[in-house]
N, C-alpha and C. Protein backbone atom coordinates (compact mmCIF):
# COMPACT_ATOMS: atom_id res chain seq x y z
N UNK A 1 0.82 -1.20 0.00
CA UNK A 1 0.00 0.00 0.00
C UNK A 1 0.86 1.26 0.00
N UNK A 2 1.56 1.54 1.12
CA UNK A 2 2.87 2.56 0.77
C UNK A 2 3.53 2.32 -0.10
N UNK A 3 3.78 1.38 -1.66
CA UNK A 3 4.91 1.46 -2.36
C UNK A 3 3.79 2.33 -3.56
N UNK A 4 2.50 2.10 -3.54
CA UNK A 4 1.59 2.64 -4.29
C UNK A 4 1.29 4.13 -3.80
N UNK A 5 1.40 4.26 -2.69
CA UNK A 5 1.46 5.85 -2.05
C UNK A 5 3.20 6.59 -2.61
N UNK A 6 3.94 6.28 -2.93
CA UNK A 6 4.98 6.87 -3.12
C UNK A 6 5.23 6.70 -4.57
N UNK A 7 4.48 5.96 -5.41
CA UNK A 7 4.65 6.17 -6.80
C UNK A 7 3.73 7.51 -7.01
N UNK A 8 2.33 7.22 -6.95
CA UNK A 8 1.78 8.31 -6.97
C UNK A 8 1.81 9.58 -6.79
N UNK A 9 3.02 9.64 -5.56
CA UNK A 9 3.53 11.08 -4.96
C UNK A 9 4.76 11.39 -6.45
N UNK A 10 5.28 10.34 -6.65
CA UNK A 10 6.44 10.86 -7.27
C UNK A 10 5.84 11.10 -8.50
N UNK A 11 4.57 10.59 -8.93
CA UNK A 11 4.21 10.91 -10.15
C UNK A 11 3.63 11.75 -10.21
N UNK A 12 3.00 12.67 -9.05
CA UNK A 12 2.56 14.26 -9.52
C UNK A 12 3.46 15.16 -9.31
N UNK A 13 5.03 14.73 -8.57
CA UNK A 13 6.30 15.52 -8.37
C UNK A 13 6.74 15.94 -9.93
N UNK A 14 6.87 14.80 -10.71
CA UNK A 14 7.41 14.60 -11.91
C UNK A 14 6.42 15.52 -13.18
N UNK A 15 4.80 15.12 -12.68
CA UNK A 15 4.27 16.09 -13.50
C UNK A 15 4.06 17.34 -13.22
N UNK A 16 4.19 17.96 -11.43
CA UNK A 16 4.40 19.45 -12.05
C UNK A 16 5.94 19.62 -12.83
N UNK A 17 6.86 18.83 -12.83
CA UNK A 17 7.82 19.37 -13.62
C UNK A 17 7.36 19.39 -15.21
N UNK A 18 7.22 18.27 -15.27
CA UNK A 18 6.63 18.22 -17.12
C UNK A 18 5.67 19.38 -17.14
N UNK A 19 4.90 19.76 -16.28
CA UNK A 19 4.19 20.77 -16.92
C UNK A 19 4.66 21.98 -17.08
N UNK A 20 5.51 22.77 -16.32
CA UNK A 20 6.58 23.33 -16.46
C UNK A 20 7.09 23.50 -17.48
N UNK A 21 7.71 21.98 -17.83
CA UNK A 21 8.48 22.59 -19.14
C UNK A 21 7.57 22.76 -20.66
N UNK A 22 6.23 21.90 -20.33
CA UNK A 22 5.78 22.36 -21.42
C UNK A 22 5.41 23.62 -21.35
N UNK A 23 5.19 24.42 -20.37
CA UNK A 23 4.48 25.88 -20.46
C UNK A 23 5.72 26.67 -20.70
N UNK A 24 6.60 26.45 -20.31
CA UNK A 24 7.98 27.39 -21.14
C UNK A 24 7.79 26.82 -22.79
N UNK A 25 8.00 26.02 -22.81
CA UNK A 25 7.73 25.68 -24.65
C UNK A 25 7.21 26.21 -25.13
N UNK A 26 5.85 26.19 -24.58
CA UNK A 26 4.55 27.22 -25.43
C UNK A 26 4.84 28.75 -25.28
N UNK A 27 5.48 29.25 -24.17
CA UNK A 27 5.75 30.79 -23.69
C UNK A 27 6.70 31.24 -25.12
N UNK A 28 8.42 30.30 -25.13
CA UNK A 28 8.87 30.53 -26.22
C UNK A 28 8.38 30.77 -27.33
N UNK A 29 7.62 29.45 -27.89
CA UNK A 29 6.78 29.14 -29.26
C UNK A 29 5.63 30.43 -29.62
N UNK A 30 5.10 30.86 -28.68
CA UNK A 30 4.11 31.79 -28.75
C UNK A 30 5.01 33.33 -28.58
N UNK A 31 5.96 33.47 -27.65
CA UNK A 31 6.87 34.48 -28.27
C UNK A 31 7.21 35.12 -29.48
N UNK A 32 8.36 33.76 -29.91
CA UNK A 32 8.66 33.86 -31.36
C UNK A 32 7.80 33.76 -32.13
N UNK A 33 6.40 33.39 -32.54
CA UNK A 33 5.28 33.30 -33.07
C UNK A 33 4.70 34.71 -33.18
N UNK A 34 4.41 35.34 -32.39
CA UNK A 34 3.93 37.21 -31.72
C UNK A 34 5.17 37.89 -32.39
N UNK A 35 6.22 37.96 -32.45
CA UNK A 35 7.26 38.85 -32.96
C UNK A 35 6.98 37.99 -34.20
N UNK A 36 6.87 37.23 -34.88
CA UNK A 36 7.59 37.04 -36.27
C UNK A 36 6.15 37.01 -37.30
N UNK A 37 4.72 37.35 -36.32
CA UNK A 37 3.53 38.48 -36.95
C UNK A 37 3.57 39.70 -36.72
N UNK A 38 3.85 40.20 -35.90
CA UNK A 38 3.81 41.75 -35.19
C UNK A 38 4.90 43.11 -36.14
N UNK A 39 6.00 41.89 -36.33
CA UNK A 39 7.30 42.60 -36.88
C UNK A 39 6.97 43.28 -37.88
N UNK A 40 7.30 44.28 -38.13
CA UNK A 40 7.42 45.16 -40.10
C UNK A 40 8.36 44.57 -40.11
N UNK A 41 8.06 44.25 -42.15
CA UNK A 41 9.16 43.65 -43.03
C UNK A 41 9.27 44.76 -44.15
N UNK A 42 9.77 45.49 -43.41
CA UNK A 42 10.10 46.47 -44.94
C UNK A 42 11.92 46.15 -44.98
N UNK A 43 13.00 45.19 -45.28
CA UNK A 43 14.27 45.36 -45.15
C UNK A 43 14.69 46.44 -46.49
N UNK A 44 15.98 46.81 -46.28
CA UNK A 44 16.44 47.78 -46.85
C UNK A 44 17.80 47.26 -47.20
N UNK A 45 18.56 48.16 -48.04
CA UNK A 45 19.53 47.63 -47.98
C UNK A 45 20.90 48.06 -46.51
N UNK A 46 20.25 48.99 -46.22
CA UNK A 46 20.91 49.49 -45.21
C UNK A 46 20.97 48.58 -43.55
N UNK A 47 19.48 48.20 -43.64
CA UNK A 47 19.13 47.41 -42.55
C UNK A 47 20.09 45.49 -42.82
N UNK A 48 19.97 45.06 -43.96
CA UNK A 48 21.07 44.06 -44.32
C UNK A 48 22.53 44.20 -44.32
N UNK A 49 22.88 44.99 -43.98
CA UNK A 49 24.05 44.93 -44.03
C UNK A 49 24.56 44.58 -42.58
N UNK A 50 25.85 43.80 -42.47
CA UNK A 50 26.50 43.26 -41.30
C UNK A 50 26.68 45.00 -40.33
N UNK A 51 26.23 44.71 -38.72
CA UNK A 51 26.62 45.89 -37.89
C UNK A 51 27.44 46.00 -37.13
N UNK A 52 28.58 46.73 -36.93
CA UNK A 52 29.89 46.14 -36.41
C UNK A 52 30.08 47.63 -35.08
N UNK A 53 29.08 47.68 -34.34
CA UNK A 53 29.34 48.35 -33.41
C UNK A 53 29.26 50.12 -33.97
N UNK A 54 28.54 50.23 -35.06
CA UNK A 54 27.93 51.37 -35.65
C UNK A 54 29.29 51.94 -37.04
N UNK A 55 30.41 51.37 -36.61
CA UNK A 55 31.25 51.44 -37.66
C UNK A 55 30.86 50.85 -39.05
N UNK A 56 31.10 51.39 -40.27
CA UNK A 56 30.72 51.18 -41.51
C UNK A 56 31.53 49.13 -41.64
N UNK A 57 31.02 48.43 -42.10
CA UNK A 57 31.61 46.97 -42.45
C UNK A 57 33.06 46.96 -43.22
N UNK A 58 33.83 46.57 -43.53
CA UNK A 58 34.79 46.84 -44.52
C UNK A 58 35.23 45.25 -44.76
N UNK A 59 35.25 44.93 -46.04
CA UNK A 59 35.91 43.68 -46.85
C UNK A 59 35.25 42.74 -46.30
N UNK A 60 35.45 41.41 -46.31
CA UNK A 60 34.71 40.44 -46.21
C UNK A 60 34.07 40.20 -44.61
N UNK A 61 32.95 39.04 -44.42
CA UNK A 61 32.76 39.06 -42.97
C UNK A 61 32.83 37.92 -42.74
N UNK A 62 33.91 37.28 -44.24
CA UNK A 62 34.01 35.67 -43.75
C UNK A 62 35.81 35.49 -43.35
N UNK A 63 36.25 36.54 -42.88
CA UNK A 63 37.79 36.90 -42.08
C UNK A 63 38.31 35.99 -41.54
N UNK A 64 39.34 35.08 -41.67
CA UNK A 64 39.53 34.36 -40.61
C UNK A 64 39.78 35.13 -39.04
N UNK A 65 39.38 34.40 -38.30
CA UNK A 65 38.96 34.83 -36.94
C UNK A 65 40.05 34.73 -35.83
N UNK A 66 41.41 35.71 -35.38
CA UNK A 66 42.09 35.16 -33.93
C UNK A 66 41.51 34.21 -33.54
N UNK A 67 41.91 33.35 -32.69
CA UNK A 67 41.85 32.39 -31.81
C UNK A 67 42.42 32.64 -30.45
N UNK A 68 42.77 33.85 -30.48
CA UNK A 68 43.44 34.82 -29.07
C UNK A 68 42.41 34.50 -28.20
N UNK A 69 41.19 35.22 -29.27
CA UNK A 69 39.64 35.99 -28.73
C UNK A 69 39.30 34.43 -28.14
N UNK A 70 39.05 33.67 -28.60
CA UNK A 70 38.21 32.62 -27.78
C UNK A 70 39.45 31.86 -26.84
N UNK A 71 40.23 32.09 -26.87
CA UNK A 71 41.56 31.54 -25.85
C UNK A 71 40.95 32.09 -24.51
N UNK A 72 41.64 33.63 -24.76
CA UNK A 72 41.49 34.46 -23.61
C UNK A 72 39.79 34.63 -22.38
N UNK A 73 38.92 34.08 -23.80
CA UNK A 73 37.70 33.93 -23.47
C UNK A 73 37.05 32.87 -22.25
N UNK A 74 37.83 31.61 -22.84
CA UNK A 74 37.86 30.66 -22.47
C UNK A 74 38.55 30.58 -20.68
N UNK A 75 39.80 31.01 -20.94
CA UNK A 75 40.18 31.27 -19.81
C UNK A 75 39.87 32.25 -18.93
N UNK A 76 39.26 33.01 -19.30
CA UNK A 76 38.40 33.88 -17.84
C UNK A 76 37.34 32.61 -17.51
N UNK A 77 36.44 32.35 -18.43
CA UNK A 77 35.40 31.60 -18.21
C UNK A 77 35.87 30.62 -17.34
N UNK A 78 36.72 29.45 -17.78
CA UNK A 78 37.30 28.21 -16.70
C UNK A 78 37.46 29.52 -15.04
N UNK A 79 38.12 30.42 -15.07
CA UNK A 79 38.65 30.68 -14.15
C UNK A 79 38.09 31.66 -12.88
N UNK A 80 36.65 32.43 -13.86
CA UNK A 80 35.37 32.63 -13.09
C UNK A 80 34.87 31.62 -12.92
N UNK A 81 34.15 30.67 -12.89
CA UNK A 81 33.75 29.36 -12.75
C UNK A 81 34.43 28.92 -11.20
N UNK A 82 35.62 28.83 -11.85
CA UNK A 82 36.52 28.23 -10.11
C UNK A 82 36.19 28.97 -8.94
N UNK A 83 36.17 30.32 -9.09
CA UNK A 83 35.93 31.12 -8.42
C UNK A 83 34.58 31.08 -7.64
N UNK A 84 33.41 30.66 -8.26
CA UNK A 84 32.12 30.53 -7.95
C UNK A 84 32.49 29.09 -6.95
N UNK A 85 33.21 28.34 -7.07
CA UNK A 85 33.24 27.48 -5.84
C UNK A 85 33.54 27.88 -4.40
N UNK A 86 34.55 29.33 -4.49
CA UNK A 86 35.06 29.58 -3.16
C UNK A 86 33.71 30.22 -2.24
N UNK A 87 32.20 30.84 -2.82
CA UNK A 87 31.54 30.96 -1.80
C UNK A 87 30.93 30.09 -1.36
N UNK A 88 30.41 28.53 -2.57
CA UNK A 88 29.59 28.12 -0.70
C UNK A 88 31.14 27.59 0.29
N UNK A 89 32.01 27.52 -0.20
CA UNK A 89 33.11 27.20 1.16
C UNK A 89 33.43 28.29 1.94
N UNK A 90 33.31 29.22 1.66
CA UNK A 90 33.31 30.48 2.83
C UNK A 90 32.16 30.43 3.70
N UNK A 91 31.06 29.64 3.25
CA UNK A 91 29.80 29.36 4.05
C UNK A 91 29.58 28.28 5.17
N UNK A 92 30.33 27.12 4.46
CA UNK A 92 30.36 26.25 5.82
C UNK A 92 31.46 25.60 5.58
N UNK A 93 32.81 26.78 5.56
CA UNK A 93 34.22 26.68 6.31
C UNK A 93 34.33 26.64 8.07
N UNK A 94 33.41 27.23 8.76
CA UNK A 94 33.66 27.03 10.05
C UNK A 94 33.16 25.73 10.45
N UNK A 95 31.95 25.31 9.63
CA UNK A 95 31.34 23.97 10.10
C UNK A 95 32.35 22.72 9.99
N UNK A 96 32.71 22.76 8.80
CA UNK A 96 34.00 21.62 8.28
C UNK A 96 35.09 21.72 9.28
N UNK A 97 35.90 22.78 9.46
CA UNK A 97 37.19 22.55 9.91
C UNK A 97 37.96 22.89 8.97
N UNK A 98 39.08 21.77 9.61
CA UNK A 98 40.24 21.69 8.94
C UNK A 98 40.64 21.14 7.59
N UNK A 99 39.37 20.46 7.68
CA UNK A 99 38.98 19.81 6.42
C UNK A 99 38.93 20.11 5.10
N UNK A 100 38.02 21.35 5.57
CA UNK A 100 37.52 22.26 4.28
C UNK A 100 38.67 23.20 3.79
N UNK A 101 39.42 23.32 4.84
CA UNK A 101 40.53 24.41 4.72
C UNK A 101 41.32 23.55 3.52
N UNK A 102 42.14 22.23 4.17
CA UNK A 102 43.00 21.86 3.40
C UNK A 102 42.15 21.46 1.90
N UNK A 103 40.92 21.25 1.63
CA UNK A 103 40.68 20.65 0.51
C UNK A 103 40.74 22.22 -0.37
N UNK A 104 40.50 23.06 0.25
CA UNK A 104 40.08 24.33 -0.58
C UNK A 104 41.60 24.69 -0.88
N UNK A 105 42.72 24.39 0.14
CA UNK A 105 44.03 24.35 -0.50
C UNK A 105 44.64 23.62 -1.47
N UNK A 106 44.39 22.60 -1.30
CA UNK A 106 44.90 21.85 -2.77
C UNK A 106 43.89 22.33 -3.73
N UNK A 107 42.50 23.17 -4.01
CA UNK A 107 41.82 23.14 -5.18
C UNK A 107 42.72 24.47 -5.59
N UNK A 108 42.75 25.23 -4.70
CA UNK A 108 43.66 26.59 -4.76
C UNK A 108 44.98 26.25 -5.91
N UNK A 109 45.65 25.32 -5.05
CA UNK A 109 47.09 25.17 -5.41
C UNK A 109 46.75 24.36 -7.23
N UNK A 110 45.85 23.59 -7.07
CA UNK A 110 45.71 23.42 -8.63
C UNK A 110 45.43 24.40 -9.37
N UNK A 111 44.27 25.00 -8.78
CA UNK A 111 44.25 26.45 -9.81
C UNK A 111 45.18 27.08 -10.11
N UNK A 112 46.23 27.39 -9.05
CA UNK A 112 47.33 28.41 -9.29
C UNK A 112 48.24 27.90 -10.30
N UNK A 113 48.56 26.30 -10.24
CA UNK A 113 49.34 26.02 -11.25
C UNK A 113 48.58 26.04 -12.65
N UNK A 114 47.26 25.70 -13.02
CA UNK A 114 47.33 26.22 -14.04
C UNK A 114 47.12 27.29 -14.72
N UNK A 115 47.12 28.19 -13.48
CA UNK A 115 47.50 29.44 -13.94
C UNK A 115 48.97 29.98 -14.62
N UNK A 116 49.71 29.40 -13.82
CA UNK A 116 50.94 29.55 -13.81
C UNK A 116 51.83 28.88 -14.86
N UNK A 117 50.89 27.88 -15.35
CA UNK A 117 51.02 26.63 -16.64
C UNK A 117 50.64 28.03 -17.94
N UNK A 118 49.64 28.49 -17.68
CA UNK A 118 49.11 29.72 -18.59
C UNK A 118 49.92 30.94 -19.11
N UNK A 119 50.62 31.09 -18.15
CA UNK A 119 51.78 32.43 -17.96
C UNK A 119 52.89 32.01 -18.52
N UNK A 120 53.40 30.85 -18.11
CA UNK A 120 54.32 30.40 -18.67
C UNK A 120 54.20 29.85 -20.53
N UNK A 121 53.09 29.25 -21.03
CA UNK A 121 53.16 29.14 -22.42
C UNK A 121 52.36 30.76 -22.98
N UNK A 122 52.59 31.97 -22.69
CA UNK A 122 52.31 32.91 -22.63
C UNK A 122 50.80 32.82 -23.33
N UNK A 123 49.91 32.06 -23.11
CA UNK A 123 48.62 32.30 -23.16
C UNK A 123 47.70 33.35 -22.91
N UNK A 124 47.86 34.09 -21.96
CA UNK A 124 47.55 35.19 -21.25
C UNK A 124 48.61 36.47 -21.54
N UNK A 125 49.03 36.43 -22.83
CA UNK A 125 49.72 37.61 -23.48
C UNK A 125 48.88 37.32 -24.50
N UNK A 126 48.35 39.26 -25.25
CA UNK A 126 47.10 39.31 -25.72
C UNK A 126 48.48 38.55 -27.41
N UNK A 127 49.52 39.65 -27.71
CA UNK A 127 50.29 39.54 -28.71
C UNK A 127 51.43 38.56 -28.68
N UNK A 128 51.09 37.02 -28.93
CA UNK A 128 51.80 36.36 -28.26
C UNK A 128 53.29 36.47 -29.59
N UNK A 129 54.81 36.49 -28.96
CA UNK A 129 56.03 36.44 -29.84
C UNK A 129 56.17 35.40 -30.69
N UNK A 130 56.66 35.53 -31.65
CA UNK A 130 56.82 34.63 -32.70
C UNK A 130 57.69 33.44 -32.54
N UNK A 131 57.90 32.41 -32.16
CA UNK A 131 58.57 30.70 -31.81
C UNK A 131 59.99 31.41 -32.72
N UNK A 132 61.11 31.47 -31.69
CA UNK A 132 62.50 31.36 -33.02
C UNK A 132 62.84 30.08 -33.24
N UNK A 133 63.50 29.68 -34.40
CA UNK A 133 63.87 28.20 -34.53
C UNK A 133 65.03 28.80 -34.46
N UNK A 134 65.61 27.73 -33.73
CA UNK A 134 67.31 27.92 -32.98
C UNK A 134 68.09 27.57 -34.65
N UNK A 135 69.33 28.30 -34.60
CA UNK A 135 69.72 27.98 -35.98
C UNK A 135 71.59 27.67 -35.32
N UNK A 136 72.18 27.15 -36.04
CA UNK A 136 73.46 26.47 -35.93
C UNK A 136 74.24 27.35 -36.51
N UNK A 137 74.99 27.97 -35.71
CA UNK A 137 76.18 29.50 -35.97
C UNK A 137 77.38 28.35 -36.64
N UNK A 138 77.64 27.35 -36.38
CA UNK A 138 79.22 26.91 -36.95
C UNK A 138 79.03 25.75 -37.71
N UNK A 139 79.82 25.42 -38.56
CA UNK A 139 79.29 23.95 -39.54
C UNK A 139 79.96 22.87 -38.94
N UNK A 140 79.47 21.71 -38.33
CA UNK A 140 80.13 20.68 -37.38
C UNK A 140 81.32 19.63 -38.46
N UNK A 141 81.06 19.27 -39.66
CA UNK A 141 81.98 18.90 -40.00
C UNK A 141 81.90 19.39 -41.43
N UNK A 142 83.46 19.90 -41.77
CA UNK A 142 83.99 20.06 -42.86
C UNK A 142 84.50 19.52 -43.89
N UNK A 143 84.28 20.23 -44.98
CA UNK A 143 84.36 18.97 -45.87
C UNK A 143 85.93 18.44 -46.79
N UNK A 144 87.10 19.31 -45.80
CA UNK A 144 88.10 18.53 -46.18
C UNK A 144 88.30 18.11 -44.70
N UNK A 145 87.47 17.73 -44.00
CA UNK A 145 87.91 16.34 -43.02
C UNK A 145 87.94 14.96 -43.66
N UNK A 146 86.62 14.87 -44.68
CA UNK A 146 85.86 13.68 -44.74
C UNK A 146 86.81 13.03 -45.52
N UNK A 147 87.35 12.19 -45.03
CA UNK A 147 87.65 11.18 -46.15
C UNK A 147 87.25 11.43 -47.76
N UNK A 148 88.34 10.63 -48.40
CA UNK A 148 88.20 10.79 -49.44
C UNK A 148 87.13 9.66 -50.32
N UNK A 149 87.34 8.45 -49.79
CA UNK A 149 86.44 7.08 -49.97
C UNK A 149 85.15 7.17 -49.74
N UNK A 150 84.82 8.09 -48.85
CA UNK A 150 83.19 8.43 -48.26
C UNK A 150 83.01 9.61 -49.78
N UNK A 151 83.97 10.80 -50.18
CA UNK A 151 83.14 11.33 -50.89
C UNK A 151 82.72 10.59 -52.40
């Protein structure tokens, strides 16, 4: 009798969620539905054109793209993220102990190294320097060493 009392519970738990998400569905659907009757379609040629922060477009908008931009991107993102862990541990750091301390130190100390992993392959330089290939100042063997049978 209680295993039939706790399906039932879980099955109107489950349907206010389903209903939920269907009523966001329909909210969206009926959104975009209301704007895409409501809208004027008069386009222009002015209104088609790519908008680049009110500056006029210039040459193509199929550019290849830095990879700085989504580097640097990327790494704030990973590294705000980490950051969002240190408040709930400022919250129940007194409850834990010593516990919480040392675990929040080693998450620390990982972060820092790959921070420090970051700095070092200069990732976090916006203009990163160009790789030199090491080049050989002296010629190691000459060519009246070589034998004469080898040439």
């Amino acid at each position: 009798m209680w295993t039939v009392n706790i399906f039932v519970n879980m099955l109107s738990e489950f349907g206010q969620i389903l209903t939920f998400i269907i009523l966001a569905i329909v909210f969206v659907i009926a959104g975009i539905l209301t704007a895409k009757v409501l809208s004027p379609k008069n386009p222009t040629k002015e209104k088609l054109t790519t908008y680049e922060c009110g500056e006029n477009p210039v040459g193509s908008p199929w550019v290849k793209f830095n990879i700085r931009f989504y580097v640097i991107a990327l790494v704030f993102i990973i590294f705000d993220l980490e950051v969002v862990f240190l408040f709930p541990w400022a919250v129940v750091f007194k409850d834990m102990g010593m516990i919480a301390f040392l675990e929040m130190f080693v998450f620390l100390v990982i972060l820092g190294l790959g921070f420090v992993y970051l700095w070092a392959r200069g990732d976090l330089e916006w203009i990163r320097p160009e790789p030199e290939i090491p080049a050989l100042k002296r010629t190691i063997i000459k060519k009246e060493d070589v034998p004469a049978e080898v040439n």
